[in-house]
Protein backbone atom coordinates (compact mmCIF):
# COMPACT_ATOMS: atom_id res chain seq x y z
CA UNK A 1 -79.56 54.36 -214.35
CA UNK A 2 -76.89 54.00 -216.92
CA UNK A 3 -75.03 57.29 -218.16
CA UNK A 4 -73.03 58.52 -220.54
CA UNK A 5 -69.42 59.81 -219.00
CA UNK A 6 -66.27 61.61 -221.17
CA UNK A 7 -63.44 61.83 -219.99
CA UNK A 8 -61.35 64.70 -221.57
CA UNK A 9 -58.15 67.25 -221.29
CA UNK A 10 -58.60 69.99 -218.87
CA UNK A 11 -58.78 72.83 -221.45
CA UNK A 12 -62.10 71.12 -222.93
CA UNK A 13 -63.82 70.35 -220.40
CA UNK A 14 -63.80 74.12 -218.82
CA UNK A 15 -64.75 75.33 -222.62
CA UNK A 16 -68.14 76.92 -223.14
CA UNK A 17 -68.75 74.88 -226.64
CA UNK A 18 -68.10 72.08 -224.81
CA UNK A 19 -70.74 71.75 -222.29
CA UNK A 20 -72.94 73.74 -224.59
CA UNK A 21 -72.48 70.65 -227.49
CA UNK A 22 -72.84 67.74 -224.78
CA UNK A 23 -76.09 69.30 -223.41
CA UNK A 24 -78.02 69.87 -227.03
CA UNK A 25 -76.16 66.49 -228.48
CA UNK A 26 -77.47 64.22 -225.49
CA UNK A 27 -80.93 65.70 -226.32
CA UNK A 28 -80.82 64.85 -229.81
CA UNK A 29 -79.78 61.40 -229.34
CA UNK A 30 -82.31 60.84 -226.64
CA UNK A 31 -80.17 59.67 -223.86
CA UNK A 32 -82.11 58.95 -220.70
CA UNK A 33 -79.64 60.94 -218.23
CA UNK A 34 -77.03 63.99 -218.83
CA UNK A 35 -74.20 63.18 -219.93
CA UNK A 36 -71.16 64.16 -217.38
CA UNK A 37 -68.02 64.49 -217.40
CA UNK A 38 -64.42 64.86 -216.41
CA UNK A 39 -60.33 64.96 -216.62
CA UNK A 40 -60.11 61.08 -214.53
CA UNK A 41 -61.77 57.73 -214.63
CA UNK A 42 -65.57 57.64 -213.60
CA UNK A 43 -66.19 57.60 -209.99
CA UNK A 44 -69.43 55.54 -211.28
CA UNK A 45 -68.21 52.01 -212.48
CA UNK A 46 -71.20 51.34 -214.31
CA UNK A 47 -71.60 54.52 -216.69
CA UNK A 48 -70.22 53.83 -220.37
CA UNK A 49 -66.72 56.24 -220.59
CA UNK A 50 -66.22 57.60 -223.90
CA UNK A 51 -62.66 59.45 -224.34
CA UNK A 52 -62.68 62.75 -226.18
CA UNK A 53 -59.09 63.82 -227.36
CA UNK A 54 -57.44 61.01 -224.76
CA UNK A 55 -56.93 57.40 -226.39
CA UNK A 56 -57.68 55.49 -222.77
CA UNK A 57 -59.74 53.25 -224.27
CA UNK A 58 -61.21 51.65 -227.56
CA UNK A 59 -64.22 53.80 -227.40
CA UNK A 60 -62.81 57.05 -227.88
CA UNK A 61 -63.76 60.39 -230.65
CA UNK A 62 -60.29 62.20 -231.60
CA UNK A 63 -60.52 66.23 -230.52
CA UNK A 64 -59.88 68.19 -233.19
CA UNK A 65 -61.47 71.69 -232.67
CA UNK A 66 -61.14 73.55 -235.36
CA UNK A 67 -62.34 74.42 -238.91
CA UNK A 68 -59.14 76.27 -240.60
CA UNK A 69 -59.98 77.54 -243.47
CA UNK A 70 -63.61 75.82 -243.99
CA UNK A 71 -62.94 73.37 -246.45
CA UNK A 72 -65.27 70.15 -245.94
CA UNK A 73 -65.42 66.69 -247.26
CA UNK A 74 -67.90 64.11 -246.96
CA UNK A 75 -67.84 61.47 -244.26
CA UNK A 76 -70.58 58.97 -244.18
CA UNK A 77 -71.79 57.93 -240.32
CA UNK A 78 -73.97 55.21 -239.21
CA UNK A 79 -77.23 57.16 -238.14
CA UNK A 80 -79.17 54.04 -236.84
CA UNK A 81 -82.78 54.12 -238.55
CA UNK A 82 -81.95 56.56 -240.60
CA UNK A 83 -79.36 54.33 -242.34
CA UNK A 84 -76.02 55.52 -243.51
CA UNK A 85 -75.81 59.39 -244.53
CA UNK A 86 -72.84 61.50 -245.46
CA UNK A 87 -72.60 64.28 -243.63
CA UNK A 88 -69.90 67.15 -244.68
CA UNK A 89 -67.11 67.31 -242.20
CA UNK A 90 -64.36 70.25 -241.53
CA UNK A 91 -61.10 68.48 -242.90
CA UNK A 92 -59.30 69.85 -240.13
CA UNK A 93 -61.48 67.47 -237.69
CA UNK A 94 -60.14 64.72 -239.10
CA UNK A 95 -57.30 62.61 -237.19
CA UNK A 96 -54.61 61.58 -239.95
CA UNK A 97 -53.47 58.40 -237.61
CA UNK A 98 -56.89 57.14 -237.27
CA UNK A 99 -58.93 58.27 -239.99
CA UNK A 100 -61.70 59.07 -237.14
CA UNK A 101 -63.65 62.47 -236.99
CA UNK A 102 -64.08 64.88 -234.25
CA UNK A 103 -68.08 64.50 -234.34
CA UNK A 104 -68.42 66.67 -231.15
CA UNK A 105 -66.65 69.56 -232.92
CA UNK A 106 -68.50 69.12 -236.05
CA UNK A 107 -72.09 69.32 -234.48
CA UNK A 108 -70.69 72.50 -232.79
CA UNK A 109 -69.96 74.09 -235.51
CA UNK A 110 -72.96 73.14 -237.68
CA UNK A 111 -75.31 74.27 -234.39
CA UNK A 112 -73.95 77.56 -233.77
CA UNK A 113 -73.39 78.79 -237.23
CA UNK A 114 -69.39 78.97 -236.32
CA UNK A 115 -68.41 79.81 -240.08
CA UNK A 116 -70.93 82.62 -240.23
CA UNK A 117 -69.79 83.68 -236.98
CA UNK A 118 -66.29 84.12 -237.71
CA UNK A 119 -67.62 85.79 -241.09
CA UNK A 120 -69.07 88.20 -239.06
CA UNK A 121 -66.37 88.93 -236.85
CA UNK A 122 -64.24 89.87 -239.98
CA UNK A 123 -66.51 91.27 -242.42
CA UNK A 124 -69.75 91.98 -240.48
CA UNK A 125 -73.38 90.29 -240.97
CA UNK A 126 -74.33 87.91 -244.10
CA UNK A 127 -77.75 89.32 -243.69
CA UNK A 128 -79.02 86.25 -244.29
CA UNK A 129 -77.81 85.91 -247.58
CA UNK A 130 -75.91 82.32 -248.36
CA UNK A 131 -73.79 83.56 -250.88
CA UNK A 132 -71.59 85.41 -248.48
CA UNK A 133 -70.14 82.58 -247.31
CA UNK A 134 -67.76 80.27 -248.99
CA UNK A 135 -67.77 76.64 -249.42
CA UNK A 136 -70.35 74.25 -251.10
CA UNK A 137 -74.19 75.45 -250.36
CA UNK A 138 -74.75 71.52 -250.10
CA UNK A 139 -73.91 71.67 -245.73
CA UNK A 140 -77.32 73.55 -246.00
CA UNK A 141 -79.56 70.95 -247.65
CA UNK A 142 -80.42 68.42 -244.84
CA UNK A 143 -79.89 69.26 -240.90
CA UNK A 144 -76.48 67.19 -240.81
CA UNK A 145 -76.71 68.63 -237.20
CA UNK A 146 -79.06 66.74 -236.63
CA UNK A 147 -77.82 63.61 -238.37
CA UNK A 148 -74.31 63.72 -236.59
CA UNK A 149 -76.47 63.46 -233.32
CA UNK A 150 -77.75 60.29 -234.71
CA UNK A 151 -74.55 59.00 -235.51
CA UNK A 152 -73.45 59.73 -232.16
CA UNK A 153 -76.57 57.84 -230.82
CA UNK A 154 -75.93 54.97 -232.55
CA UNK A 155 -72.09 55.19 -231.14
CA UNK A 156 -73.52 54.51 -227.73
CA UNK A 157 -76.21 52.24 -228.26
CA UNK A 158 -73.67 49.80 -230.05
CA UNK A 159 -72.08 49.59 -226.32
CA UNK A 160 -75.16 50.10 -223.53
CA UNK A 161 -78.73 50.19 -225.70
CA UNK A 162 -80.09 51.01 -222.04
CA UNK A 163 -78.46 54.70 -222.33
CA UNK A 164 -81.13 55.61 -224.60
CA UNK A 165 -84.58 56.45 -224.72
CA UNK A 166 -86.91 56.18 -227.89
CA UNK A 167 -86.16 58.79 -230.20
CA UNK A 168 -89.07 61.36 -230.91
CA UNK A 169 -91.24 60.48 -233.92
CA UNK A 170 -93.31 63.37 -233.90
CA UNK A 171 -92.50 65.97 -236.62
CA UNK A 172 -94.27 69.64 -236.14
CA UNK A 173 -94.61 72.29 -238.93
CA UNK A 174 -95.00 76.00 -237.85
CA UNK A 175 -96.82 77.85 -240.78
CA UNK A 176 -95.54 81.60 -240.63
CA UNK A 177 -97.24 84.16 -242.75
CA UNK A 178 -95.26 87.84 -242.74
CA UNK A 179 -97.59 90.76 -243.79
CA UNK A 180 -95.88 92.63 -245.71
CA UNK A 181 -98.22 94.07 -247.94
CA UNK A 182 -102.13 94.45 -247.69
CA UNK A 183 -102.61 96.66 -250.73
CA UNK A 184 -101.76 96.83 -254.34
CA UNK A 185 -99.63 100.51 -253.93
CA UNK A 186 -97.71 102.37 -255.85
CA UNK A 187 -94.58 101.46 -253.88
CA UNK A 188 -95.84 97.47 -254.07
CA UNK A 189 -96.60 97.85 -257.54
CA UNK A 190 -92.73 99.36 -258.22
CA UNK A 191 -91.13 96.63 -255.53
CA UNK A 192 -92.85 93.77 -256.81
CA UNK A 193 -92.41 95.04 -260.42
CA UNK A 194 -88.35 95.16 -260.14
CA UNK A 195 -87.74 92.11 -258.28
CA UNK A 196 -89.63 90.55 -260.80
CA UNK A 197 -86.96 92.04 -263.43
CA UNK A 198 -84.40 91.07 -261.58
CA UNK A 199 -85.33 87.61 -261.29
CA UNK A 200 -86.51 87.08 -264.58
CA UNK A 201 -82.89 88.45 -265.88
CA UNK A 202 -81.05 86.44 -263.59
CA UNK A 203 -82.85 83.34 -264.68
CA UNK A 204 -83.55 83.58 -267.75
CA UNK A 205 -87.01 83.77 -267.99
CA UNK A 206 -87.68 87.18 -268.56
CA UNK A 207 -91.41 87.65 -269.05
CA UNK A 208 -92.34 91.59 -270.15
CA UNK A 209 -96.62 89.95 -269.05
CA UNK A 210 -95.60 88.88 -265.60
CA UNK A 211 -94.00 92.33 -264.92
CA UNK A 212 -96.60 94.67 -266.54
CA UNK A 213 -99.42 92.66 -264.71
CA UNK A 214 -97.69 93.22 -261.61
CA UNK A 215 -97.37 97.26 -262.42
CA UNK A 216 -100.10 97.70 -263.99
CA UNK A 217 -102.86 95.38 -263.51
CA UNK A 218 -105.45 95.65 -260.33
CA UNK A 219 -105.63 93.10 -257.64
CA UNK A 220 -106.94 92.49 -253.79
CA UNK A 221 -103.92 91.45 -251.02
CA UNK A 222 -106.48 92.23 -248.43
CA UNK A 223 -106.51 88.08 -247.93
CA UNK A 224 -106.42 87.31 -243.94
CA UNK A 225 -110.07 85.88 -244.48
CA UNK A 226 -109.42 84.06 -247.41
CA UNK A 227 -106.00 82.20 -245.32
CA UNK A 228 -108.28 81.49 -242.61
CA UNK A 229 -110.84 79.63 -244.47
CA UNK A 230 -108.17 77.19 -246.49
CA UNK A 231 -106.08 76.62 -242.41
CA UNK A 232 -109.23 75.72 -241.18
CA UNK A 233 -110.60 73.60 -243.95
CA UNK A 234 -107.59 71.38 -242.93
CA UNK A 235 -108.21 71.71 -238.99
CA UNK A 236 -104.96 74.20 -239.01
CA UNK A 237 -103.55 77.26 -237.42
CA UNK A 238 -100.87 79.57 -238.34
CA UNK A 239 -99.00 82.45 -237.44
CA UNK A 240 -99.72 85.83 -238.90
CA UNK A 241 -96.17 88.27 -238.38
CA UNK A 242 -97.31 91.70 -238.30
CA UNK A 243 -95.11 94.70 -238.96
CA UNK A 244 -95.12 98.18 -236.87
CA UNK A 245 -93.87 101.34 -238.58
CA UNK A 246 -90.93 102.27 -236.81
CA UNK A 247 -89.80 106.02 -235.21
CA UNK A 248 -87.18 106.86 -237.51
CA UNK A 249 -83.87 108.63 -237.22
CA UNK A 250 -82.56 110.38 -239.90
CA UNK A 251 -82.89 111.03 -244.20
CA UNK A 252 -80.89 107.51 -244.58
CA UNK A 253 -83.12 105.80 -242.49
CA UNK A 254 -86.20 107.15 -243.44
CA UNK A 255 -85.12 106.38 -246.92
CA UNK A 256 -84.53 102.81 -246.13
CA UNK A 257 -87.86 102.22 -244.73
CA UNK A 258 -89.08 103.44 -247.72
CA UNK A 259 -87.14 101.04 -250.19
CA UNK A 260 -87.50 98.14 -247.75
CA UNK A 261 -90.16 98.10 -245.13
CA UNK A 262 -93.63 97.73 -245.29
CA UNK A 263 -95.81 100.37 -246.18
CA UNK A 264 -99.12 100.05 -244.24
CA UNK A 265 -99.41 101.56 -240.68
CA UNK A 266 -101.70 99.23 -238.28
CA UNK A 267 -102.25 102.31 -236.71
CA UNK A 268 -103.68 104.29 -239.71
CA UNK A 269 -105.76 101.15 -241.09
CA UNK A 270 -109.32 100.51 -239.21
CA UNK A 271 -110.47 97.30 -241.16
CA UNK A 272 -106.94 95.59 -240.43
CA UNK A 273 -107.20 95.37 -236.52
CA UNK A 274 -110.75 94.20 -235.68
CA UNK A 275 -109.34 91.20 -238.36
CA UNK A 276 -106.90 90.68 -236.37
CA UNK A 277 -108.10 90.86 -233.35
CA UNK A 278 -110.79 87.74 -235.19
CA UNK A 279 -107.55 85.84 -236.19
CA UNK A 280 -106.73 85.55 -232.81
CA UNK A 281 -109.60 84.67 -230.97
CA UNK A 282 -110.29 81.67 -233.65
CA UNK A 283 -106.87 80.24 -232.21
CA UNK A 284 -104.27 82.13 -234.92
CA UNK A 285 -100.95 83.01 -233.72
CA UNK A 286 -100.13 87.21 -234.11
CA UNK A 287 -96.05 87.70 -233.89
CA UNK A 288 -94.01 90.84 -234.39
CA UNK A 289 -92.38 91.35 -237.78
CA UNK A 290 -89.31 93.69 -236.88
CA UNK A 291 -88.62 96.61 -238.93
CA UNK A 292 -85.87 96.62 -241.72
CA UNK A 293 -83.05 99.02 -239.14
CA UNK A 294 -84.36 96.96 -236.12
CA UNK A 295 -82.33 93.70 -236.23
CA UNK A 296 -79.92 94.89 -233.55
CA UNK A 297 -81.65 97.42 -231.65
CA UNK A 298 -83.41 95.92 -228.55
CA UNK A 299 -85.17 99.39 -227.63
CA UNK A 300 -87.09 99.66 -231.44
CA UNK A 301 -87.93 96.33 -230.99
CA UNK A 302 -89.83 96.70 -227.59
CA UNK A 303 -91.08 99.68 -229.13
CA UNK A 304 -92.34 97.85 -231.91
CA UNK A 305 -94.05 95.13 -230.14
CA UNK A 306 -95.50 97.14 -227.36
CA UNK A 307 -97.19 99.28 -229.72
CA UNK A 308 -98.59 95.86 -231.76
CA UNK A 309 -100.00 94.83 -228.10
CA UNK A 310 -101.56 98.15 -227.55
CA UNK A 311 -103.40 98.42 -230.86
CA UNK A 312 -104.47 94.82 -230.26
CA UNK A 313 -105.36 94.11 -227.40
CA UNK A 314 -104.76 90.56 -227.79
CA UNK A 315 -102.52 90.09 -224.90
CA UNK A 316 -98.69 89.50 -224.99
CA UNK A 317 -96.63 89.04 -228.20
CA UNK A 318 -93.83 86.24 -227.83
CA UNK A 319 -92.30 85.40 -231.38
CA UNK A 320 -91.00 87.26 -234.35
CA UNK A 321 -89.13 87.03 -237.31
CA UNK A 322 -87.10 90.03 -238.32
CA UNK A 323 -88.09 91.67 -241.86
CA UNK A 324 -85.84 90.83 -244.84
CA UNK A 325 -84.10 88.17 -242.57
CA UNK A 326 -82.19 90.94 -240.78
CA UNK A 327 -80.03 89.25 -238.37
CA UNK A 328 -76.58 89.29 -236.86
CA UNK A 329 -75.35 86.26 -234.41
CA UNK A 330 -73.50 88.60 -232.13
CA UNK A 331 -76.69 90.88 -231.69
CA UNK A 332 -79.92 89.83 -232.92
CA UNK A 333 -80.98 87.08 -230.88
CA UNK A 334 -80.04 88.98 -227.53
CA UNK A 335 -81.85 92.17 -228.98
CA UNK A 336 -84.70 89.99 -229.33
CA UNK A 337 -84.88 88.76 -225.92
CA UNK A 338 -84.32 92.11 -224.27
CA UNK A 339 -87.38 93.67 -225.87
CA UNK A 340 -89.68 90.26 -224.46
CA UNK A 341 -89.68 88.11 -227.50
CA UNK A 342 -89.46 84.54 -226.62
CA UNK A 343 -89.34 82.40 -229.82
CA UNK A 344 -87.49 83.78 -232.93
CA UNK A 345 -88.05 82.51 -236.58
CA UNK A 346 -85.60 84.22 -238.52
CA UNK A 347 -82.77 81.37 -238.66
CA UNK A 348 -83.50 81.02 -242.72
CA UNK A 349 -81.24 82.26 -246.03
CA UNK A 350 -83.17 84.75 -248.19
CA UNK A 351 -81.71 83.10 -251.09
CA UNK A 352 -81.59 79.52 -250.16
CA UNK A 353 -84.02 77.05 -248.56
CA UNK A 354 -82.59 74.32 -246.38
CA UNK A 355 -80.99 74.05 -242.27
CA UNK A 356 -78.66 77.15 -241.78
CA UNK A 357 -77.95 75.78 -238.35
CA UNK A 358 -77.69 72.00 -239.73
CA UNK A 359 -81.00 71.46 -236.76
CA UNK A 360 -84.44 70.99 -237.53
CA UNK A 361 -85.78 71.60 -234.02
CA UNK A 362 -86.91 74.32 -231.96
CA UNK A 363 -83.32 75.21 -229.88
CA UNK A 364 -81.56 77.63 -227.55
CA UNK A 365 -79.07 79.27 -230.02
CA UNK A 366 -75.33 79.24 -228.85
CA UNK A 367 -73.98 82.95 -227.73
CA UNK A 368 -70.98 83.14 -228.94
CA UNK A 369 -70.44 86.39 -227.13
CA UNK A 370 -71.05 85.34 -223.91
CA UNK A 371 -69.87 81.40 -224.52
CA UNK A 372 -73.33 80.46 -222.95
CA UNK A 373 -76.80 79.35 -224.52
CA UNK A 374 -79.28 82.04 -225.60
CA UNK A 375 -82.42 82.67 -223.35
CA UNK A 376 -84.63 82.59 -226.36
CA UNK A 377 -85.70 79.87 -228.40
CA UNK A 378 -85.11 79.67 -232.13
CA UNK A 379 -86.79 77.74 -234.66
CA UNK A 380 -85.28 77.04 -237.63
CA UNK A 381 -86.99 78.21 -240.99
CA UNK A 382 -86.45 75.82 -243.77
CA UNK A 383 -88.23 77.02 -246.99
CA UNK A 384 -90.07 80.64 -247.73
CA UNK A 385 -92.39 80.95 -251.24
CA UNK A 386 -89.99 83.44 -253.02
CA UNK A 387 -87.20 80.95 -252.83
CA UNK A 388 -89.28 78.77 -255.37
CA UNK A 389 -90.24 81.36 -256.97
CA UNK A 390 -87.75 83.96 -257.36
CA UNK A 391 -84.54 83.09 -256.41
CA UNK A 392 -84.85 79.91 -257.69
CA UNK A 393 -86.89 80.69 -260.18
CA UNK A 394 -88.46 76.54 -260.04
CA UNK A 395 -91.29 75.56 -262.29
CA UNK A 396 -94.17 73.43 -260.98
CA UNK A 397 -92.36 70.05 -260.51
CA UNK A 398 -89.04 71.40 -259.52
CA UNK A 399 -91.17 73.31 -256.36
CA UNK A 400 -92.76 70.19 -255.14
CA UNK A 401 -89.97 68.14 -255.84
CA UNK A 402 -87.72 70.67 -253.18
CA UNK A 403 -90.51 70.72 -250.27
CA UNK A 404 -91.13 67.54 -250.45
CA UNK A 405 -87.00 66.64 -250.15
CA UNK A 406 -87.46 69.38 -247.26
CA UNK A 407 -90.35 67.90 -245.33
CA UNK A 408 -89.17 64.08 -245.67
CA UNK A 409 -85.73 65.44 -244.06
CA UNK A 410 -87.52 66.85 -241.10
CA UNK A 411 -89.60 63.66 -240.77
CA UNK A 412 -86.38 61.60 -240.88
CA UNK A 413 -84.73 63.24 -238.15
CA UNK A 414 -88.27 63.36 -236.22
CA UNK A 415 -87.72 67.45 -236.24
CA UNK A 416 -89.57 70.71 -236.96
CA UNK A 417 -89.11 73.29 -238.29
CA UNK A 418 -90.95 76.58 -239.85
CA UNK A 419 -92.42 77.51 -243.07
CA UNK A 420 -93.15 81.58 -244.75
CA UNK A 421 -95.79 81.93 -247.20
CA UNK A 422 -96.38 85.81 -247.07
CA UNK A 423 -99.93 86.57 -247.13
CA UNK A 424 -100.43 88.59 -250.20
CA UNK A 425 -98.93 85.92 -252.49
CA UNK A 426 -102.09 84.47 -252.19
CA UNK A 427 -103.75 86.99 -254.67
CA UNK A 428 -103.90 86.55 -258.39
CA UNK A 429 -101.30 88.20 -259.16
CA UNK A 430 -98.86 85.61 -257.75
CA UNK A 431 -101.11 82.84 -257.43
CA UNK A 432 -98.50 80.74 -254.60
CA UNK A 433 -101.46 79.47 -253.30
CA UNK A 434 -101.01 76.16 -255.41
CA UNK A 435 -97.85 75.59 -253.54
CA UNK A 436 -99.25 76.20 -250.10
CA UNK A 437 -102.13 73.92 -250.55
CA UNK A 438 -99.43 71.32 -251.86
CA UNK A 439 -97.60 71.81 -248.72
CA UNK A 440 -100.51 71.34 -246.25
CA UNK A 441 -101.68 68.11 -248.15
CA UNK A 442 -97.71 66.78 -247.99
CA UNK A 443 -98.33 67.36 -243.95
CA UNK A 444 -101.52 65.18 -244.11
CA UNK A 445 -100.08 62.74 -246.24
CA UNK A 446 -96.98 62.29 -244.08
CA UNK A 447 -98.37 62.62 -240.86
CA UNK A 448 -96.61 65.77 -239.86
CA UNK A 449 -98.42 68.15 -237.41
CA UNK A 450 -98.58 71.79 -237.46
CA UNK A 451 -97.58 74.27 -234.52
CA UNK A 452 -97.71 77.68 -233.16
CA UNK A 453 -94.43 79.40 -231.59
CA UNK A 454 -96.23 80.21 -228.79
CA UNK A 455 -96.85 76.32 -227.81
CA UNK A 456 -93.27 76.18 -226.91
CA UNK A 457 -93.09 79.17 -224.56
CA UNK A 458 -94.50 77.66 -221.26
CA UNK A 459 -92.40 74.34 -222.25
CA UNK A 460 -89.40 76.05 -223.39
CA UNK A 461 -88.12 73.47 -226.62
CA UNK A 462 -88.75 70.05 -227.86
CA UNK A 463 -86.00 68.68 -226.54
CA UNK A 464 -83.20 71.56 -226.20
């Protein structure tokens, strides 16, 4: 069988990243054996040699591993079928005497979040919020990830085509609802009520009706039957995140759970759990939604979704998505896994749709304090109703102009990728519905399937 070989300096080919980006590149670009690799000449005459950082040969990618300060232009690579795209590229990656670009080093970076990460090193957790970074939001629109590992197919096949196997043409959408609310409270009717200010004042389309009907007016969120029905109309099943009040320590975090958790207790409410309990013996998916302090704290979590698994009954809870898109690189992810959660969906921007890891795919996440692959599997959320709708404030066409650009990006690259629609946006009051119903005819009309997290726990990923 033909391989892949790259031959490279010492000091790369005993770093972490290194093997890490070879291993999850490889997959991407559907090569039909590992790729290996070494300081010398291949001991196997017949395997392609590609040299990384060492100009040995004509087929060679410059090393140039770093990002300095972030700033990124735009390169444009030949990504095979998917025809030329330009990708943006760290300008330290590029080689002045060549012109050429460390692609190796750029898919690391785009894969493992490495700007965020050094954020966080220095200034602590975005939170999920895309703002906190610098540079141009446009790295997030389209998994360039992804589209760098086409490039680097392409590379090969223009010097063995027998290297590769077919590329996967099968695109999967996993259709997340988080519960966050199941009645019209007080404390809904005051949350819902002032981020509605707040986004009509930021956009400009302050609307004193859309507010007061939110405070004032009366309205059912009790909608788990009414979900059902449309998912099954279309022969689908989705994934119903379910939040546990957590034990709290303290006035400040009491008070936070308060402004920012949920306020139902699946404890305290009879009518929620036989529903559930429904859900998932007609085939629905029931993950944990951590609480709002739990995003780095392994023991809440397992506290969390042990008590969900009592009260259910339903057998063994393996995904999440942490509440408010709590997450830190250095600590969520391994949290996660300690407490028995398999498959994570909180890779998403609150404010921002699009690829925060550049990857449409189900993937191990890289640790970057341990230099090693994660244990758990992550899979990349791409679009959630309130960016539409209140961060970006969108009308109509401008909504299903943006998830269709999303979904025809994760058919290109032949990806998947996750989707929140919360469940009580489905009421009157919000009427999101529309959306949703335009999103599960854009996956019949493109031929995309739909998914459960828990389909990928006995397999592990899709190809990572």
């Amino acid at each position: 069988m033909s391989r892949v070989y790259i031959q490279t300096h010492p000091k790369i080919l005993g770093a972490p990243w290194f093997s890490y980006t070879l291993d999850l590149i490889g997959k991407i670009a559907g090569l039909a054996a590992p790729i290996q690799a070494g300081t010398h000449a291949s001991p196997d005459a017949e395997a392609v040699t590609l040299c990384y950082g060492t100009e040995a040969s004509a087929f060679f990618i410059p090393a140039k591993t770093g990002i300095g300060n972030g700033e990124m232009i735009p390169h444009d690579f030949d990504c095979g079928p998917a025809g030329q795209v330009s990708v943006p590229i760290y300008t330290e990656t590029v080689d002045g005497s060549s012109g050429t670009v460390d692609l190796l080093y750029n898919f690391f970076a785009y894969v493992s979040c490495l700007e965020e990460f050094e954020h966080e090193k220095s200034r602590g957790p975005i939170q999920s919020y895309a703002f906190r970074l610098k540079g141009n939001t446009a790295r997030f629109e389209r998994p360039f990830a992804q589209y760098l590992g086409l490039a680097f197919r392409r590379l090969l096949e223009k010097h063995n085509p027998k290297l590769l196997d077919p590329l996967n043409s099968r695109s999967t959408i996993y259709l997340t609802h988080d519960v966050d609310v199941i009645g019209k409270t007080m404390r809904t009717r005051l949350k819902e009520s002032a981020f509605r200010l707040y986004s009509g004042l930021r956009s400009g389309r302050f609307a004193a009706k859309w507010i007061l009907t939110m405070l004032l007016g009366a309205d059912d969120y009790f909608l788990f039957d009414k979900i059902a029905k449309i998912e099954e109309r279309h022969g689908i099943r989705s994934s119903f995140n379910i939040f546990i009040q957590p034990t709290h320590k303290g006035i400040g975090e009491r008070l936070r759970s308060m402004i920012f958790d949920p306020s139902y207790d699946l404890a305290d409410i009879k009518d929620l759990i036989p529903v559930l309990r429904g859900l998932h013996a007609q085939g629905f998916e029931i993950g944990a939604h951590f609480a709002f302090d739990s995003w780095q704290n392994s023991h809440r979590m397992g506290q969390e979704k042990r008590k969900l698994q009592d009260l259910l009954d339903c057998g063994r809870v393996v995904s999440c998505r942490q509440h408010w898109l709590r997450f830190s690189l250095a600590e969520t992810w391994a949290a996660q896994w300690q407490s028995g959660i398999e498959v994570d969906t909180t890779l998403c921007f609150n404010d921002l749709p699009g690829f925060r890891a550049g990857l449409a795919m189900p993937f191990h996440p890289y640790d970057h304090i341990n230099q090693r692959r994660h244990h758990i599997l992550a899979i990349p959320t791409i679009v959630m109703d309130s960016h539409l709708h209140y961060y970006q404030s969108m009308n109509l066409e401008q909504r299903r102009e943006s998830l269709r650009s999303l979904l025809d990006e994760v058919r290109a690259v032949g990806g998947s990728a996750a989707m929140i629609w919360h469940s009580h946006v489905f009421s009157q009051d919000h009427g999101w519905e529309t959306d949703y119903l335009y999103v599960l005819s854009l996956l019949r009309e493109m031929g995309i399937h739909s998914g459960l997290p828990r389909d990928l726990c006995d397999r592990k990923a899709g190809g990572a």
